[in-house]
Structures are given as C-alpha cells and as structure tokens.
C-alpha atoms as a PDB file:
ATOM      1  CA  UNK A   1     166.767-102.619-209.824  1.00  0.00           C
ATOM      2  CA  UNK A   2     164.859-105.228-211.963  1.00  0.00           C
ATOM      3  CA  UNK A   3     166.295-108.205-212.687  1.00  0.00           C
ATOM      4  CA  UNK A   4     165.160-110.833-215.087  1.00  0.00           C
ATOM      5  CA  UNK A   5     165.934-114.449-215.564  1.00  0.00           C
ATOM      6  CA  UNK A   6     165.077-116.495-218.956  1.00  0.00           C
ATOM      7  CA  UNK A   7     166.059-120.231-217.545  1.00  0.00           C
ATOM      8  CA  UNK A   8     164.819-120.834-221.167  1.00  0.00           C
ATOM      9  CA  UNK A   9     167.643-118.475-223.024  1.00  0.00           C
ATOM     10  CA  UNK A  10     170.576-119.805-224.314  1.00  0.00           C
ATOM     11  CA  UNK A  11     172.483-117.213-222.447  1.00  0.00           C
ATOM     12  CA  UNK A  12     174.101-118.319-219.690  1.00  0.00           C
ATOM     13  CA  UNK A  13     172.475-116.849-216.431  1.00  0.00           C
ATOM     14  CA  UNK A  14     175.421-115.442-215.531  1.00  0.00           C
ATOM     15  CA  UNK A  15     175.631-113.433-218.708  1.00  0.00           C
ATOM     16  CA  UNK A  16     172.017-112.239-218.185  1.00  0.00           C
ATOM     17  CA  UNK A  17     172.571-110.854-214.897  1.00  0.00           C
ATOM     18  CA  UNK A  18     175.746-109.353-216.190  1.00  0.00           C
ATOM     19  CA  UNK A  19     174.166-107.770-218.874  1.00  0.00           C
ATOM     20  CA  UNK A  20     171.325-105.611-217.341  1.00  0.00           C
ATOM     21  CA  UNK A  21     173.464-105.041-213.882  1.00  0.00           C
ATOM     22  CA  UNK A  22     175.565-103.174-217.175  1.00  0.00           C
ATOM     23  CA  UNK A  23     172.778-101.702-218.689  1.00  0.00           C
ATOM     24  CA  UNK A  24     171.747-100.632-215.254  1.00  0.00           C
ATOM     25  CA  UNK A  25     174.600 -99.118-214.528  1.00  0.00           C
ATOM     26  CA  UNK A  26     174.958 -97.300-218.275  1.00  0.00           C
ATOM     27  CA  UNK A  27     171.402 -95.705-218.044  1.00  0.00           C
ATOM     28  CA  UNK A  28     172.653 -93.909-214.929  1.00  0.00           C
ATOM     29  CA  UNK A  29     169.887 -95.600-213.072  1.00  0.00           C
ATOM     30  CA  UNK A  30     172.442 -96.397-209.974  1.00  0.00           C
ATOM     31  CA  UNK A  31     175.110 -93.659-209.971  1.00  0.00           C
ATOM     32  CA  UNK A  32     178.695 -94.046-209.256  1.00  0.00           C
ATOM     33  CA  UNK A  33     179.942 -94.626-205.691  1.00  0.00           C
ATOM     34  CA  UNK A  34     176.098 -96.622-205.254  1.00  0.00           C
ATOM     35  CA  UNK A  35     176.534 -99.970-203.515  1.00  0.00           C
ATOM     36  CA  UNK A  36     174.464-102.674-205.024  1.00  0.00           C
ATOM     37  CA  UNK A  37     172.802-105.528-203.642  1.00  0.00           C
ATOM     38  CA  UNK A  38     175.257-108.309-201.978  1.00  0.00           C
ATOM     39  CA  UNK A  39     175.758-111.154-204.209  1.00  0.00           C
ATOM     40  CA  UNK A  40     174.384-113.404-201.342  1.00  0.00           C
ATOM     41  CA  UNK A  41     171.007-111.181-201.420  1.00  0.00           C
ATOM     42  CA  UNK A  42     170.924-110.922-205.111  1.00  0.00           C
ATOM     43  CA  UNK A  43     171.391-114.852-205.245  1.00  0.00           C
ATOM     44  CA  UNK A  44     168.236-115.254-203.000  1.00  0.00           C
ATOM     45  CA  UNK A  45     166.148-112.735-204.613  1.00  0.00           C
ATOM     46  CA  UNK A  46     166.782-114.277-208.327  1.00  0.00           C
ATOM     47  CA  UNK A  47     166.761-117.937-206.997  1.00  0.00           C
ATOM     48  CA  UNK A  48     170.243-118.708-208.231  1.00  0.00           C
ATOM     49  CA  UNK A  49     173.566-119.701-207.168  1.00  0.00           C
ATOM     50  CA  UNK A  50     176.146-117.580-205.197  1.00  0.00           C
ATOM     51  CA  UNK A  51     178.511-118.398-207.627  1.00  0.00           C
ATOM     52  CA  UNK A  52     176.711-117.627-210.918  1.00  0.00           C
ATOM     53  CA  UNK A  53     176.102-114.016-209.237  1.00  0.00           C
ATOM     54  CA  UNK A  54     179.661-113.988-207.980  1.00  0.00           C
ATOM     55  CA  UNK A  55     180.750-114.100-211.635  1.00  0.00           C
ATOM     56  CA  UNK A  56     178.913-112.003-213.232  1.00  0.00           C
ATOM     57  CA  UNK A  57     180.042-109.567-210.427  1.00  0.00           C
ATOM     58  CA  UNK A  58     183.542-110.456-211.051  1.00  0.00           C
ATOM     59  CA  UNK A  59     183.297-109.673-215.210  1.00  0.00           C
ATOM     60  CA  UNK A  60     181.509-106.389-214.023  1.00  0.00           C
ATOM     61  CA  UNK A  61     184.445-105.552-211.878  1.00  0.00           C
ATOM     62  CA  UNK A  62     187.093-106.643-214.423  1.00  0.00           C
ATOM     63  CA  UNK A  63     185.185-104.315-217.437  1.00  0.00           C
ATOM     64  CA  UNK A  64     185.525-101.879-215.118  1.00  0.00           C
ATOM     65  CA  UNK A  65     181.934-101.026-213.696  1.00  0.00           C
ATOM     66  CA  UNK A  66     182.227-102.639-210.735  1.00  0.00           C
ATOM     67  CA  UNK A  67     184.589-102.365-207.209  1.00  0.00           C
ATOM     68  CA  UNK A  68     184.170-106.154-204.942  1.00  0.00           C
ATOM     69  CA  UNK A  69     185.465-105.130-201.710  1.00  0.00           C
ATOM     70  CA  UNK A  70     184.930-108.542-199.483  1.00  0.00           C
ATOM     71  CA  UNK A  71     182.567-107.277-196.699  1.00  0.00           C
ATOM     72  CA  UNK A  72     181.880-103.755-197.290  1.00  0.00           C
ATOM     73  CA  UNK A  73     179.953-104.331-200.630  1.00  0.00           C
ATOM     74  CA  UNK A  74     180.188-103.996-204.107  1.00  0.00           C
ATOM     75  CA  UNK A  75     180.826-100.337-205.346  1.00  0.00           C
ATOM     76  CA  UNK A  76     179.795 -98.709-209.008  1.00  0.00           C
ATOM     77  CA  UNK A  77     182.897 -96.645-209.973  1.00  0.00           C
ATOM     78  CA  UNK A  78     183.586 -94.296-212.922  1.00  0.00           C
ATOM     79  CA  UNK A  79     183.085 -95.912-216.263  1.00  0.00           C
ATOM     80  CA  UNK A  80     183.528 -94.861-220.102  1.00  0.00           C
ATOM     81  CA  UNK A  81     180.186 -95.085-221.825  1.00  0.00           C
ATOM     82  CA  UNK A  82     180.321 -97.701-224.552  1.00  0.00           C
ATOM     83  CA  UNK A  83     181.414 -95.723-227.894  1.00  0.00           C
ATOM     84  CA  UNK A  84     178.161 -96.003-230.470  1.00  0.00           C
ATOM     85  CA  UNK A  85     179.516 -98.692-232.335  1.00  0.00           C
ATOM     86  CA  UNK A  86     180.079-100.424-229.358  1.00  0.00           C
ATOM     87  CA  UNK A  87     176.230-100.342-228.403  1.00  0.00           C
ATOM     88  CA  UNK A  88     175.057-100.753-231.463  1.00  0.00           C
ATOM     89  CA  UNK A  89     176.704-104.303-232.159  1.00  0.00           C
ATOM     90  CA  UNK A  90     175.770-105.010-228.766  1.00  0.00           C
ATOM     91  CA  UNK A  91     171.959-104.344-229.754  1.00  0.00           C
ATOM     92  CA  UNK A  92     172.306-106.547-232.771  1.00  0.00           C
ATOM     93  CA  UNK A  93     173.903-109.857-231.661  1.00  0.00           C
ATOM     94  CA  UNK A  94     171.344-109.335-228.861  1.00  0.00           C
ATOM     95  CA  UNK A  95     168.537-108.731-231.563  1.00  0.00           C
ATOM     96  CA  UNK A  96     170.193-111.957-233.390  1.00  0.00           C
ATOM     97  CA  UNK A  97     169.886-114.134-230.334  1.00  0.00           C
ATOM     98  CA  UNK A  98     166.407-112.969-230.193  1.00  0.00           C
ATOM     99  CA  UNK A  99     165.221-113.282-233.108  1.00  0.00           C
ATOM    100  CA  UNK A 100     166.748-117.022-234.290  1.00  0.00           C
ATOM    101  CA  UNK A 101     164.130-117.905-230.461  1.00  0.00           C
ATOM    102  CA  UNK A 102     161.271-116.468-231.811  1.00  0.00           C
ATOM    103  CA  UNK A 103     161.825-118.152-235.355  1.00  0.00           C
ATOM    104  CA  UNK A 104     161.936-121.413-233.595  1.00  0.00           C
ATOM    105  CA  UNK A 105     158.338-120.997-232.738  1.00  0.00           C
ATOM    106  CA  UNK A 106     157.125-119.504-236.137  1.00  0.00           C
ATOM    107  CA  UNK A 107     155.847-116.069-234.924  1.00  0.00           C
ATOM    108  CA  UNK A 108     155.096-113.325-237.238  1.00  0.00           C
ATOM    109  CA  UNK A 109     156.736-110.099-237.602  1.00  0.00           C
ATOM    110  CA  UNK A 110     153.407-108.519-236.150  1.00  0.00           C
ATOM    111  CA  UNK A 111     153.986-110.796-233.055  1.00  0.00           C
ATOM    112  CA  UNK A 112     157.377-109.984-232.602  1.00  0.00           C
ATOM    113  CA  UNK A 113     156.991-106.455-232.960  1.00  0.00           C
ATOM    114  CA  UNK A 114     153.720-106.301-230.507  1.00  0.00           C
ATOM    115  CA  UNK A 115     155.371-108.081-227.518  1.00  0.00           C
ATOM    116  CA  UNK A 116     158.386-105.784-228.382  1.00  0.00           C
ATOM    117  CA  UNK A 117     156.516-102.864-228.215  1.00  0.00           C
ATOM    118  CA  UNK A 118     154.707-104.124-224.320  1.00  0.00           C
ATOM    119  CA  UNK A 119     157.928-104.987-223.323  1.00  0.00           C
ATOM    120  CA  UNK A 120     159.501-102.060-223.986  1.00  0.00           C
ATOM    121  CA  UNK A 121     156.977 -99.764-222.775  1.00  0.00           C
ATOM    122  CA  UNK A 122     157.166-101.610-219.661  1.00  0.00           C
ATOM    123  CA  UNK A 123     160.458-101.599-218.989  1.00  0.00           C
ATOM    124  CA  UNK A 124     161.392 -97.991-220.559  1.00  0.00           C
ATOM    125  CA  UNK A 125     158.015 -96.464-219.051  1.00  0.00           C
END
C-alpha cells in the first residue's frame, strides 16, 4: 500500500489519504475482509496526525468501504464499484484540480503530459 502526501495540494490531507485508501480498495489491490494498517501506524508512517487518519478512516467507513472496530482493526467489507459516471467525474474534478496547479507555474502541455506519463507508469507498472 503506497501512500502519498502533497503538503503542497490544496486537498486537505485527509482527503488525500481518503482518496487512494479508495482507489486502493476499488483496484482490488486489498480484498475484502483485509485488515489495513492501524490508524496509529499509518499516522507514523505518513508523518501526520492521528486524527487526520482517523477521519479519513471514518468517511471510508461511512461510504461504506471500510469496518472501524476499536482494537481489532479496521476491516475492508463488500462495496459497489462506483457506476462509470461516477468515476469518470471523479477523474475530471481530479484532472481540474490538477491542472489549474500546473497552470500556476506555466508548464506546457508537453510537460504535463511527460510527468503524467512517468507517473503513471510508475504507479500503474
């Protein structure tokens, strides 16, 4: 499970973690009935707070991809896959917020589409 922090996005930390635990847990990469890392061990290892790991577990759980159960751990349980539509305006406000960063540094759509490219490959391959 790889986790990354931006401390330089304008999402919340919280959010971040959130959102790949969720894509994480979509791409079947930890199956249901998989415990994940405590939020105390997941706090150390990302150098955050308890609490900003303890809510984005507690959005997980209320969405429904997530069990919290105090001392034994925190459980993936049976999900519905996002519908297409779902994912796909997921991709673009994401794509949005990612874009209006890199036009506050004036790269070009060759830049933008190079470090996509390495980034991708690295995380997809």
């Amino acid at each position: 499970m790889n986790i990354i922090i931006d401390t330089e996005s304008p999402i919340p930390v919280y959010q971040q973690i959130k959102n790949q635990l969720k894509g994480i847990i979509i791409s079947g990469e930890i199956s249901k009935g998989s415990k994940i890392l405590s939020i105390r061990t997941l706090s150390k290892i990302l150098g955050v707070s308890i609490n900003t790991v303890a809510r984005a577990y507690y959005e997980l759980e209320v969405e429904g991809y997530l069990k919290l159960d105090g001392r034994r751990g925190s459980i993936i349980v049976e999900f519905t896959k996002p519908k297409d539509e779902e994912r796909k305006n997921f991709l673009a406000k994401l794509t949005e917020e990612y874009l209006l960063r890199t036009k506050e540094f004036s790269f070009t759509k060759d830049e933008i589409f190079e470090i996509l490219k390495e980034k991708y490959d690295e995380i997809y391959y």
